[in-house]
Protein backbone atom coordinates (compact mmCIF):
# COMPACT_ATOMS: atom_id res chain seq x y z
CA UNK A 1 0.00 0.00 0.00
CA UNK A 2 2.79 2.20 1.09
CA UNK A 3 4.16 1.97 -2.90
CA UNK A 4 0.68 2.80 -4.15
CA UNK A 5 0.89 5.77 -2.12
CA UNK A 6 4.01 7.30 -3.58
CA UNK A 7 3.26 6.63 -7.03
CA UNK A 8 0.60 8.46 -6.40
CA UNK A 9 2.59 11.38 -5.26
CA UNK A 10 4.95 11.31 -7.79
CA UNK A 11 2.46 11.49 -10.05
CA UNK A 12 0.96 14.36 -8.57
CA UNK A 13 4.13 16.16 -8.71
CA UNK A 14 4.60 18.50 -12.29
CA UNK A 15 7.65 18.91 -13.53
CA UNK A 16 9.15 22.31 -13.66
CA UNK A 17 11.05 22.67 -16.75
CA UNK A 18 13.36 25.10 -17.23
CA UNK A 19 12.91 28.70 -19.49
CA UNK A 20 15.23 28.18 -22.75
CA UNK A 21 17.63 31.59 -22.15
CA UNK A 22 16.08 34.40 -24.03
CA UNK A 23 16.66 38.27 -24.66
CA UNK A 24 13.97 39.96 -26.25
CA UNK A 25 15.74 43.30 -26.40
CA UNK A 26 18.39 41.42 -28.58
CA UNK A 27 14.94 39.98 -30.54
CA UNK A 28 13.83 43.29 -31.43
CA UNK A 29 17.26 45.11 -31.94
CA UNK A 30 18.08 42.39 -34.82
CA UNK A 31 14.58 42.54 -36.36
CA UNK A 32 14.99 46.79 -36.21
CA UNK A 33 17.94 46.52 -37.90
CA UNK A 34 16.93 43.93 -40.55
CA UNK A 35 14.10 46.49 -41.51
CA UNK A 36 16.26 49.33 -41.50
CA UNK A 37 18.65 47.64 -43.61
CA UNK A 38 17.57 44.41 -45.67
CA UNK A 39 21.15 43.41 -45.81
CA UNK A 40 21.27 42.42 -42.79
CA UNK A 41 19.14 39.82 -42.92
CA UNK A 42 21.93 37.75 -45.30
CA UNK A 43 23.98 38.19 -42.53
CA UNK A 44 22.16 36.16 -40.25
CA UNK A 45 20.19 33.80 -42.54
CA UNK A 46 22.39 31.16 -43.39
CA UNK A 47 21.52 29.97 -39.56
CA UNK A 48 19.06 31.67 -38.49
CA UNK A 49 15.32 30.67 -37.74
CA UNK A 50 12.19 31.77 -37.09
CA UNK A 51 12.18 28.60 -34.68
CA UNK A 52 14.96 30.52 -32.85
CA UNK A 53 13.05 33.80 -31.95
CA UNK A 54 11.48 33.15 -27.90
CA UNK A 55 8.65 35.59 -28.84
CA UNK A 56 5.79 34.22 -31.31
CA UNK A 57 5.46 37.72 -32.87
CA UNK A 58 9.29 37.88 -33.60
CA UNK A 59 8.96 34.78 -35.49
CA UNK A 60 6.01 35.65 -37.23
CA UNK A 61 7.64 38.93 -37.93
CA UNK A 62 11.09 36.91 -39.26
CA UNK A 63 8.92 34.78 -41.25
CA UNK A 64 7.44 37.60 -43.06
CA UNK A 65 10.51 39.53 -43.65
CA UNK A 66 12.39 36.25 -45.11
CA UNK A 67 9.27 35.55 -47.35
CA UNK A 68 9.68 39.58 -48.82
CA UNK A 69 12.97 39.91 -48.95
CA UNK A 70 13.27 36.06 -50.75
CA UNK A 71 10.87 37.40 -53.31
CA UNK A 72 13.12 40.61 -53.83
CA UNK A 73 11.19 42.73 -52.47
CA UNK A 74 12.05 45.61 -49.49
CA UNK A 75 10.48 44.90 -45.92
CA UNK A 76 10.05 47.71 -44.19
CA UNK A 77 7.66 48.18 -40.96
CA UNK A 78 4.76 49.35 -44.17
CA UNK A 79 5.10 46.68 -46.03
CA UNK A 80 4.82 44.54 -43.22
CA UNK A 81 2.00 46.21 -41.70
CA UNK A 82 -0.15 44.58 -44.57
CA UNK A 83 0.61 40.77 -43.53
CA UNK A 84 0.95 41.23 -39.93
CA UNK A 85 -2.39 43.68 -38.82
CA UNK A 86 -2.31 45.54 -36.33
């Protein structure tokens, strides 16, 4: 009985998993500077992700830039503005 007991606890218990280390300051400062300057993007895309952005709107953001920029066109905060909304 006394086994039943601590499985029970055990599986009581949640895990606590630790945060994967983030800086969203660093997020938005490379994302500024990609719209600034579109060059800057083929600095970082040969490994960078969206995947790798903590914040979901930075990857949605990255994900939208890559797709204009790709196409040859400039991303810019208004020509974003039109795929992301408000």
């Amino acid at each position: 009985m006394a086994a039943n007991a601590l499985v029970a606890r055990l599986e009581a218990v949640t895990p606590e998993y630790r945060v994967a280390p983030n800086n969203i300051d660093a997020e938005q400062a490379l994302l500024g500077a990609i719209l600034v300057n579109n060059d800057a993007y083929y600095r970082v895309s040969d490994f960078l992700e969206a995947s790798h952005f903590f914040e979901e709107l930075h990857r949605r953001i990255y994900e939208v830039a890559t797709s204009l920029i790709k196409a040859g066109k400039v991303a810019t905060p208004i020509t974003m503005k039109t795929f992301l909304g408000d």
